[in-house]
C-alpha atoms as a PDB file:
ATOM      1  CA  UNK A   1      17.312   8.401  15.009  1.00  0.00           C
ATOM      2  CA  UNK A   2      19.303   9.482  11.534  1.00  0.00           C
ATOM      3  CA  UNK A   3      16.072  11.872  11.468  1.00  0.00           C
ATOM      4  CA  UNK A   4      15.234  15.259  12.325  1.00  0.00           C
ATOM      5  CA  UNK A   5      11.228  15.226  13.438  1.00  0.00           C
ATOM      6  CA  UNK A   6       9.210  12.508  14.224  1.00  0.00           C
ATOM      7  CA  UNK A   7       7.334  10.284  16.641  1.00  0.00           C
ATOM      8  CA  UNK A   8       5.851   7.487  17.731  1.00  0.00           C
ATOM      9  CA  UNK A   9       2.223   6.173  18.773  1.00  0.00           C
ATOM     10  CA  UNK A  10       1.296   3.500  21.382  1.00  0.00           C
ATOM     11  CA  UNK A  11       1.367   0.822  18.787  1.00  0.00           C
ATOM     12  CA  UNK A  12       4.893   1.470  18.247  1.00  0.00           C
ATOM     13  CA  UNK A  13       4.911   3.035  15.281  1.00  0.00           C
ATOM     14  CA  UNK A  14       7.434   5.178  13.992  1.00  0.00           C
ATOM     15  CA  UNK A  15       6.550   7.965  11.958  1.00  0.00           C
ATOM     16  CA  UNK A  16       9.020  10.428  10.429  1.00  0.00           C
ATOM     17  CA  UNK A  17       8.055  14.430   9.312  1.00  0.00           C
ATOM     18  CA  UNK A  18       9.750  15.435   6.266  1.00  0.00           C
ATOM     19  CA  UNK A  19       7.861  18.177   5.743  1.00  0.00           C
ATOM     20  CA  UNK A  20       8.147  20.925   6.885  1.00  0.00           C
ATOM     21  CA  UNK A  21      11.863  19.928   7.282  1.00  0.00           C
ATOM     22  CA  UNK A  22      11.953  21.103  11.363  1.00  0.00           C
ATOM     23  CA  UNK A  23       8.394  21.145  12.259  1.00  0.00           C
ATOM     24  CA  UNK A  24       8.546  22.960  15.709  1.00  0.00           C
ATOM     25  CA  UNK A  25       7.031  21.542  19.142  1.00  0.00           C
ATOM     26  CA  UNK A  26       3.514  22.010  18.339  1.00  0.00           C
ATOM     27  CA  UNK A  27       3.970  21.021  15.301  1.00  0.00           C
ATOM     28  CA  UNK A  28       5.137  17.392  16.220  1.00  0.00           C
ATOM     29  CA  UNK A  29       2.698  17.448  19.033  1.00  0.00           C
ATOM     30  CA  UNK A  30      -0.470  17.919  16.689  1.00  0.00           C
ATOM     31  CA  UNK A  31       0.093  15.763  14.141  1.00  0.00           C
ATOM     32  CA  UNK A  32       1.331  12.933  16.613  1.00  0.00           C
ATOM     33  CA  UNK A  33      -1.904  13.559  18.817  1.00  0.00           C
ATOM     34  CA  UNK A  34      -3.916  13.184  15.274  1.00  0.00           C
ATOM     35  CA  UNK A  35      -2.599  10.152  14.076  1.00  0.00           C
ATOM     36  CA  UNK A  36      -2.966   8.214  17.589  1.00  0.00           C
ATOM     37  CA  UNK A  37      -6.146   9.506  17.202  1.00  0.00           C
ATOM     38  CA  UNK A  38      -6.944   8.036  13.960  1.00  0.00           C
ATOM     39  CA  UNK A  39      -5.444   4.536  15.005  1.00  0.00           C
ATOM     40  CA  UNK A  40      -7.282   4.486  18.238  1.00  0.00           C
ATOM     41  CA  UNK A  41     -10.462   4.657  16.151  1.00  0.00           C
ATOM     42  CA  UNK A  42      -9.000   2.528  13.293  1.00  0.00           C
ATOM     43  CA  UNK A  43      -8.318   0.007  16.250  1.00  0.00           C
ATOM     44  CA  UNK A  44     -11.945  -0.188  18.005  1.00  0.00           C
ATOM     45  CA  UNK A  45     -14.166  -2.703  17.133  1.00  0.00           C
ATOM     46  CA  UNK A  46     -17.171  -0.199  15.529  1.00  0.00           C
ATOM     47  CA  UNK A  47     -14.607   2.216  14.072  1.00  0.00           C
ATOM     48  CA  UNK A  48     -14.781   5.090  16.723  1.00  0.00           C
ATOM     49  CA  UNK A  49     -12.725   6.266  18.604  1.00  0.00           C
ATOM     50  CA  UNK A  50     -13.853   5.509  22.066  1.00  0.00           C
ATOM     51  CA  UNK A  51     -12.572   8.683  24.087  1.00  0.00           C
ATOM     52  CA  UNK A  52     -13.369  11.620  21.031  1.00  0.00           C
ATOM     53  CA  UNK A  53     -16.768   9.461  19.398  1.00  0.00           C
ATOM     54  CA  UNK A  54     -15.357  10.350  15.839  1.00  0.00           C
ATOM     55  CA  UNK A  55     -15.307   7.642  13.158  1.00  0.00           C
ATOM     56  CA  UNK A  56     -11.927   6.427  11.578  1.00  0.00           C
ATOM     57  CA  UNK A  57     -13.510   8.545   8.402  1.00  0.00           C
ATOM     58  CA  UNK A  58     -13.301  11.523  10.283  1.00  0.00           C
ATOM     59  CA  UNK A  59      -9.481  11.089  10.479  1.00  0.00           C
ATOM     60  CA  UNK A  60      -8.325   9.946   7.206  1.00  0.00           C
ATOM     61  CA  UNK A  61      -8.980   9.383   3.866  1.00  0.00           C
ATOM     62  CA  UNK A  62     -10.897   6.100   3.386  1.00  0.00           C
ATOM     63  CA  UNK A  63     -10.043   6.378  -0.662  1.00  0.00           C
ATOM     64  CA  UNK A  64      -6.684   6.657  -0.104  1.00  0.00           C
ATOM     65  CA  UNK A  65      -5.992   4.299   1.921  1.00  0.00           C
ATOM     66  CA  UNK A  66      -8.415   1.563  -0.346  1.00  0.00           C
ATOM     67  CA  UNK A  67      -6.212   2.817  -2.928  1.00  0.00           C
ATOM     68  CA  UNK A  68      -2.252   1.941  -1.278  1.00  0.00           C
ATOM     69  CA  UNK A  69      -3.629  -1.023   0.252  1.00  0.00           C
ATOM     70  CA  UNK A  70      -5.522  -2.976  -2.693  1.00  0.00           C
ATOM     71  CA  UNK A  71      -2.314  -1.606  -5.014  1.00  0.00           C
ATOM     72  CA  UNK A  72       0.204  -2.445  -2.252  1.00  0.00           C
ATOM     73  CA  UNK A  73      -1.021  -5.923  -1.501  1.00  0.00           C
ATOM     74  CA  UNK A  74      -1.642  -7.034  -5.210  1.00  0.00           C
ATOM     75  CA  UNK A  75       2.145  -6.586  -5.708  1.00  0.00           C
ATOM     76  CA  UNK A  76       2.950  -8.446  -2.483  1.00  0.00           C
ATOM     77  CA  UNK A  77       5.211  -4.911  -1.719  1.00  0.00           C
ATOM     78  CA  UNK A  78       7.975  -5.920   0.672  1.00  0.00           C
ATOM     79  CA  UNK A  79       8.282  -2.869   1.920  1.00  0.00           C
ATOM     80  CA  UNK A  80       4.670  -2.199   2.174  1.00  0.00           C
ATOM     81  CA  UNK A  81       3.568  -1.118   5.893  1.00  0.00           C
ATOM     82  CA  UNK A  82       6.818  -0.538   7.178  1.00  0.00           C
ATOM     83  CA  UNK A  83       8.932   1.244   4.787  1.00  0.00           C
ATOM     84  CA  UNK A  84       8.668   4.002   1.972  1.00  0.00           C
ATOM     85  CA  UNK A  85       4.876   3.953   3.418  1.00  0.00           C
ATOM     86  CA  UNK A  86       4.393   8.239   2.391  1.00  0.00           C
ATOM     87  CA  UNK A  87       0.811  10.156   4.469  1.00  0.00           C
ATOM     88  CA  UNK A  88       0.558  13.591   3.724  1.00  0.00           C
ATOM     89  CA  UNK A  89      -2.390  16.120   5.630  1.00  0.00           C
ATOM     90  CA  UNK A  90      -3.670  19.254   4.073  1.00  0.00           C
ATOM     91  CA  UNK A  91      -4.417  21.894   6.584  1.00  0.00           C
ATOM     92  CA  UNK A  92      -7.850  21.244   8.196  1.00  0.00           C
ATOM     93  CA  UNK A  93      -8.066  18.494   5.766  1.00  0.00           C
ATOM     94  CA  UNK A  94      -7.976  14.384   6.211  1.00  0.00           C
ATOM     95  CA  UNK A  95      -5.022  12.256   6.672  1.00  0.00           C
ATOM     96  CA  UNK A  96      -4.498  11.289   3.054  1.00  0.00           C
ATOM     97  CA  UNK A  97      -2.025   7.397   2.175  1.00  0.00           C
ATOM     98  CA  UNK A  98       0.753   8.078  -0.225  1.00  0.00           C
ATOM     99  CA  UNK A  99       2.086   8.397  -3.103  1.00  0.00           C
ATOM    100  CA  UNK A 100       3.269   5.036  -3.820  1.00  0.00           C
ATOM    101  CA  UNK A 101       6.809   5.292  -3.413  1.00  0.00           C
ATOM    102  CA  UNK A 102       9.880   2.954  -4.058  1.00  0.00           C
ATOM    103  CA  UNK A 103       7.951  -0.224  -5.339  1.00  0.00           C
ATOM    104  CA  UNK A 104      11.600  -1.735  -6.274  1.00  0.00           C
ATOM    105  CA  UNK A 105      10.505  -5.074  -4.442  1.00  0.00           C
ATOM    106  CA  UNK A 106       7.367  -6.388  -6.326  1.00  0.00           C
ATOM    107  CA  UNK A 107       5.846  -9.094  -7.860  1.00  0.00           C
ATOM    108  CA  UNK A 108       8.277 -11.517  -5.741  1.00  0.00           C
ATOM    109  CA  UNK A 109       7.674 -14.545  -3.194  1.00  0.00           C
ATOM    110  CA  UNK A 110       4.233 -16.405  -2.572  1.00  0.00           C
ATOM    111  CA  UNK A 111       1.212 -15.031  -4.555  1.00  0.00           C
ATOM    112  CA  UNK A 112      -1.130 -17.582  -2.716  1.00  0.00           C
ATOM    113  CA  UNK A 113      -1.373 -15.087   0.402  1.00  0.00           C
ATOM    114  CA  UNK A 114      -2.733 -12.035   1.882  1.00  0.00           C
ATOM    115  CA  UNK A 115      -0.648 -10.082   4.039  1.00  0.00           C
ATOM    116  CA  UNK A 116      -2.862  -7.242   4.800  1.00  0.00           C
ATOM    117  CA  UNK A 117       0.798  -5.186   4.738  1.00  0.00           C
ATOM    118  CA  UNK A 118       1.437  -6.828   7.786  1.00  0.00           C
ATOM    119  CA  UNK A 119       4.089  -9.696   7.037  1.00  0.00           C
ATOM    120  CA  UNK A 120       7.423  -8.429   9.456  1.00  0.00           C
ATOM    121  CA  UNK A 121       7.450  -7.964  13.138  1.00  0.00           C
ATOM    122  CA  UNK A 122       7.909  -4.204  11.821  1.00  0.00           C
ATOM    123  CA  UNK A 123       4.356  -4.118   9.940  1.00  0.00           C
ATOM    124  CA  UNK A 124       1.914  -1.459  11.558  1.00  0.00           C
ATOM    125  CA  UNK A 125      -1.192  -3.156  11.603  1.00  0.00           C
ATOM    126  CA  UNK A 126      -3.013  -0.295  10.330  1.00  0.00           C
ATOM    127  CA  UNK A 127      -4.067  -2.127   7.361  1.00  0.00           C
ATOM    128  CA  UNK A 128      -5.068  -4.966   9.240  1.00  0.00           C
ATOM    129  CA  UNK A 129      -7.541  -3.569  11.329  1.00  0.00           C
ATOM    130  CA  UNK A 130      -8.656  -1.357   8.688  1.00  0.00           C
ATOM    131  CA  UNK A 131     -10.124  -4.523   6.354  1.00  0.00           C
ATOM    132  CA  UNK A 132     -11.589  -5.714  10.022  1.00  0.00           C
ATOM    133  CA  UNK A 133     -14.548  -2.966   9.418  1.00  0.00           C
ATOM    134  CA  UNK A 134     -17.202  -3.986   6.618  1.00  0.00           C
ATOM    135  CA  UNK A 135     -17.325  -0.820   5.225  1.00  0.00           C
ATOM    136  CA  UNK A 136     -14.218  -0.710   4.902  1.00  0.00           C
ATOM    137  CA  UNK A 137     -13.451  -3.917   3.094  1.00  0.00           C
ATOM    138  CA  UNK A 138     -16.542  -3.909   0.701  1.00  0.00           C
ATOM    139  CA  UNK A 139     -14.626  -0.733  -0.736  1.00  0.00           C
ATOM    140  CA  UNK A 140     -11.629  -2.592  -1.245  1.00  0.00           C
ATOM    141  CA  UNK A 141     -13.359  -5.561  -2.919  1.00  0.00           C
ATOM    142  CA  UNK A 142     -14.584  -2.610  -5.091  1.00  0.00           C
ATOM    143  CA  UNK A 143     -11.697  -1.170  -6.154  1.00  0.00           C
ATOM    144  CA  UNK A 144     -10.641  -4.259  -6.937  1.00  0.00           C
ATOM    145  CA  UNK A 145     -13.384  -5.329  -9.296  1.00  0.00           C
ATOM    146  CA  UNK A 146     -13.541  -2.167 -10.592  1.00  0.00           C
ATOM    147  CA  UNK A 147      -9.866  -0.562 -10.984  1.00  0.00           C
ATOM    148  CA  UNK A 148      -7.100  -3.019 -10.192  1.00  0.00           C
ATOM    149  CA  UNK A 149      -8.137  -6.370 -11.848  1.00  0.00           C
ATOM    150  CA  UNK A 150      -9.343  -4.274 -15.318  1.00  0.00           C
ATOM    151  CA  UNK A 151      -6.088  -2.571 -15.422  1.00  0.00           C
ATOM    152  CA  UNK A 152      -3.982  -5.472 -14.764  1.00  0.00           C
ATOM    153  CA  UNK A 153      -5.829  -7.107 -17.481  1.00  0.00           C
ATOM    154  CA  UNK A 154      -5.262  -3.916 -19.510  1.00  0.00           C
ATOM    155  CA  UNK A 155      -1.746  -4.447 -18.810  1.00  0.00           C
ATOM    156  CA  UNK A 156      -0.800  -8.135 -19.773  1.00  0.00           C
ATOM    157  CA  UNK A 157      -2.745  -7.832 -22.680  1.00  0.00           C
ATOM    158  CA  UNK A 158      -1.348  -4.521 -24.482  1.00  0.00           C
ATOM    159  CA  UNK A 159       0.329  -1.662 -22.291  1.00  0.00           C
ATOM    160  CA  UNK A 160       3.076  -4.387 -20.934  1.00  0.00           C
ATOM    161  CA  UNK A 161       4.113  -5.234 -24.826  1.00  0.00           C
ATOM    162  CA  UNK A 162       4.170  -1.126 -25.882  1.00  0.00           C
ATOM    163  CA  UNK A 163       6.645  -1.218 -23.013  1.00  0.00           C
ATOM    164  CA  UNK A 164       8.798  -3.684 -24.171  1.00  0.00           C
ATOM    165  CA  UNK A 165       8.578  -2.825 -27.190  1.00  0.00           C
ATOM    166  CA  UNK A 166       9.760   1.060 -26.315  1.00  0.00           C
ATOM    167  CA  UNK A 167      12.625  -0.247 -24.645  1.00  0.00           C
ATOM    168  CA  UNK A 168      13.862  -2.943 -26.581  1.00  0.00           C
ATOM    169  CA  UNK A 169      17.271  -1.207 -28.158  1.00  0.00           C
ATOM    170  CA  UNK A 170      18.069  -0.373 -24.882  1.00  0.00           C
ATOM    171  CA  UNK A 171      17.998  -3.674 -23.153  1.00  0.00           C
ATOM    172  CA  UNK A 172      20.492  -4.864 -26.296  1.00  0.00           C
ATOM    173  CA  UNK A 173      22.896  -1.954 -25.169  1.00  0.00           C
ATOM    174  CA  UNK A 174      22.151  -3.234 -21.461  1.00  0.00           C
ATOM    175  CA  UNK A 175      23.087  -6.817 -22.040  1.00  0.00           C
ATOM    176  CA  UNK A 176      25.935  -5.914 -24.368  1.00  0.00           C
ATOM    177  CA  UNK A 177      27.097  -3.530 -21.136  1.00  0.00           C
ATOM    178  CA  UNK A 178      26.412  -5.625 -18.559  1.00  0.00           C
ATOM    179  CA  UNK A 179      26.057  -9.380 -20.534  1.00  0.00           C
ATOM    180  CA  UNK A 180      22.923 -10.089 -19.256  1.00  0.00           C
ATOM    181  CA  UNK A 181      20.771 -12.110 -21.044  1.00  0.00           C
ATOM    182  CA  UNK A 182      17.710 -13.064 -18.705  1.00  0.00           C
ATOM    183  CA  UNK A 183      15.757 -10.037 -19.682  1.00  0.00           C
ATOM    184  CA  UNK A 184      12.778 -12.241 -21.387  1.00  0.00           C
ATOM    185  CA  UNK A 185      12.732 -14.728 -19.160  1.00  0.00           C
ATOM    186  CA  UNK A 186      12.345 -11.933 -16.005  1.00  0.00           C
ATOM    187  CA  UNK A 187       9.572 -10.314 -17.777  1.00  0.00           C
ATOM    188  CA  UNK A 188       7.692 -13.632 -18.000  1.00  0.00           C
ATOM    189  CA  UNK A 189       7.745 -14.569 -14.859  1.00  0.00           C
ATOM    190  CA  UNK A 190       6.826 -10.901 -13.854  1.00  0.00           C
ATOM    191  CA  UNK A 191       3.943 -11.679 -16.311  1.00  0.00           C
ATOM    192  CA  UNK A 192       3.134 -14.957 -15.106  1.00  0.00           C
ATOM    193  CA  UNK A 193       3.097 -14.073 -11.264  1.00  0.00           C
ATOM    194  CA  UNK A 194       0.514 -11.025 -12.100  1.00  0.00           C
ATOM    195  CA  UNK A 195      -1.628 -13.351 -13.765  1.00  0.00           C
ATOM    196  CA  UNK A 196      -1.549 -16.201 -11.208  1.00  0.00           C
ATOM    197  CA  UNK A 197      -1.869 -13.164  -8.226  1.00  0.00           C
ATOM    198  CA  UNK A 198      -4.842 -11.738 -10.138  1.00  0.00           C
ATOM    199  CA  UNK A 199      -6.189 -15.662  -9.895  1.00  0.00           C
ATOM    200  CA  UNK A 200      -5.695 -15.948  -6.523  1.00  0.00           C
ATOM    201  CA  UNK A 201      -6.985 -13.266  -5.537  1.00  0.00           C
ATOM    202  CA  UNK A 202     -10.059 -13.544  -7.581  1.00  0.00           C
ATOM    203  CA  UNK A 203     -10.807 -16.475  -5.645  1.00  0.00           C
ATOM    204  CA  UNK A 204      -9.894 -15.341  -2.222  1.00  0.00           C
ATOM    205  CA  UNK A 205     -12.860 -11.844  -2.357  1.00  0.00           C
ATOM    206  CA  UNK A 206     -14.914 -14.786  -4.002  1.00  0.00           C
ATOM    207  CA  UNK A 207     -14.872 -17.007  -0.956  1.00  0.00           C
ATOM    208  CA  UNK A 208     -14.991 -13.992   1.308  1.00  0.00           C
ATOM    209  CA  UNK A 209     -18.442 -13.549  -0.085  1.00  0.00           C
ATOM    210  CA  UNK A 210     -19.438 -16.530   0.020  1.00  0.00           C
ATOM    211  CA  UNK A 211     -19.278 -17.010   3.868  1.00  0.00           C
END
């Protein structure tokens, strides 16, 4: 309501335009029309949407939104489908997912669990009914394999020490600030929950497969 242009789809979904700042009547009334759309084919059991015949990859992005969700559900985001959630379209182009935005709320709760960004009553299920289509899902078990888990590993076992190492005079000055003193023990367990979600989640595609 706090918000100048936006809408909402049949699912219930509330979308807000921030750009352009006042998008005009038919402004509001394309875009809306485009994204119920998209979920209408998102939504249908062979990906099309049943009215227009177009496939949910002739609405949006499919690399995109592989990308946000395998990132997005590796850090068990809290905000992930139903906050700070960013979709930008290019004239005459695709309905593209993000940029990540605001991942303040990561690497916290239960790693043993997939949420397919749908864990509140105020999820969208977009993501849900997204990894319901084969193609779909095989992509995500690729970029998985093939981006996520090697950079993860990339990151426990150098990039996260050059960090800590770049910033260690200034978490002194912090804890002499602000006397905290749980900075080493907070990037363990950040450590130690990206290992044991990598694990998990390892096993999970693993017994997808084997089904």
């Amino acid at each position: 309501a706090e918000d100048d242009c936006g809408f909402i789809i049949d699912s219930g979904d509330h979308f807000v335009i921030k750009s352009p700042e006042f998008a005009d009547k038919r402004q509001v009334e394309y875009i809306q029309s485009y994204v119920q759309e998209a979920y209408h084919a998102i939504s249908a059991d062979d990906g099309i949407n049943p009215t227009t015949g177009k496939k949910y990859s002739e609405y949006i992005d499919v690399e995109s939104f592989v990308l946000k969700y395998t990132v997005e559900e590796f850090l068990n985001f809290n905000d992930a489908g139903r906050s700070s959630a960013y979709y930008y379209k290019d004239l005459n182009g695709l309905l593209c997912a993000g940029p990540g935005w605001d991942y303040g709320g990561v690497f916290l709760g239960n790693y043993e669990h997939v949420t397919y960004l749908n864990s509140t009553p105020y999820s969208t299920d977009w993501y849900e009914k997204l990894c319901n289509h084969e193609d779909f899902l095989s992509e995500v078990e690729d970029c998985y394999n093939e981006k996520l888990f090697p950079a993860i590993e990339k990151l426990l076992n150098s990039e996260m020490q050059k960090m800590i190492d770049s910033i260690d005079a200034s978490v002194k000055m912090d804890a002499i600030r602000w006397q905290r003193e749980n900075y080493e023990q907070e990037y363990l367990d950040a450590r130690l929950w990206m290992e044991n979600r990598k694990a998990f989640l390892t096993k999970f595609l693993e017994s997808k497969n084997d089904i």
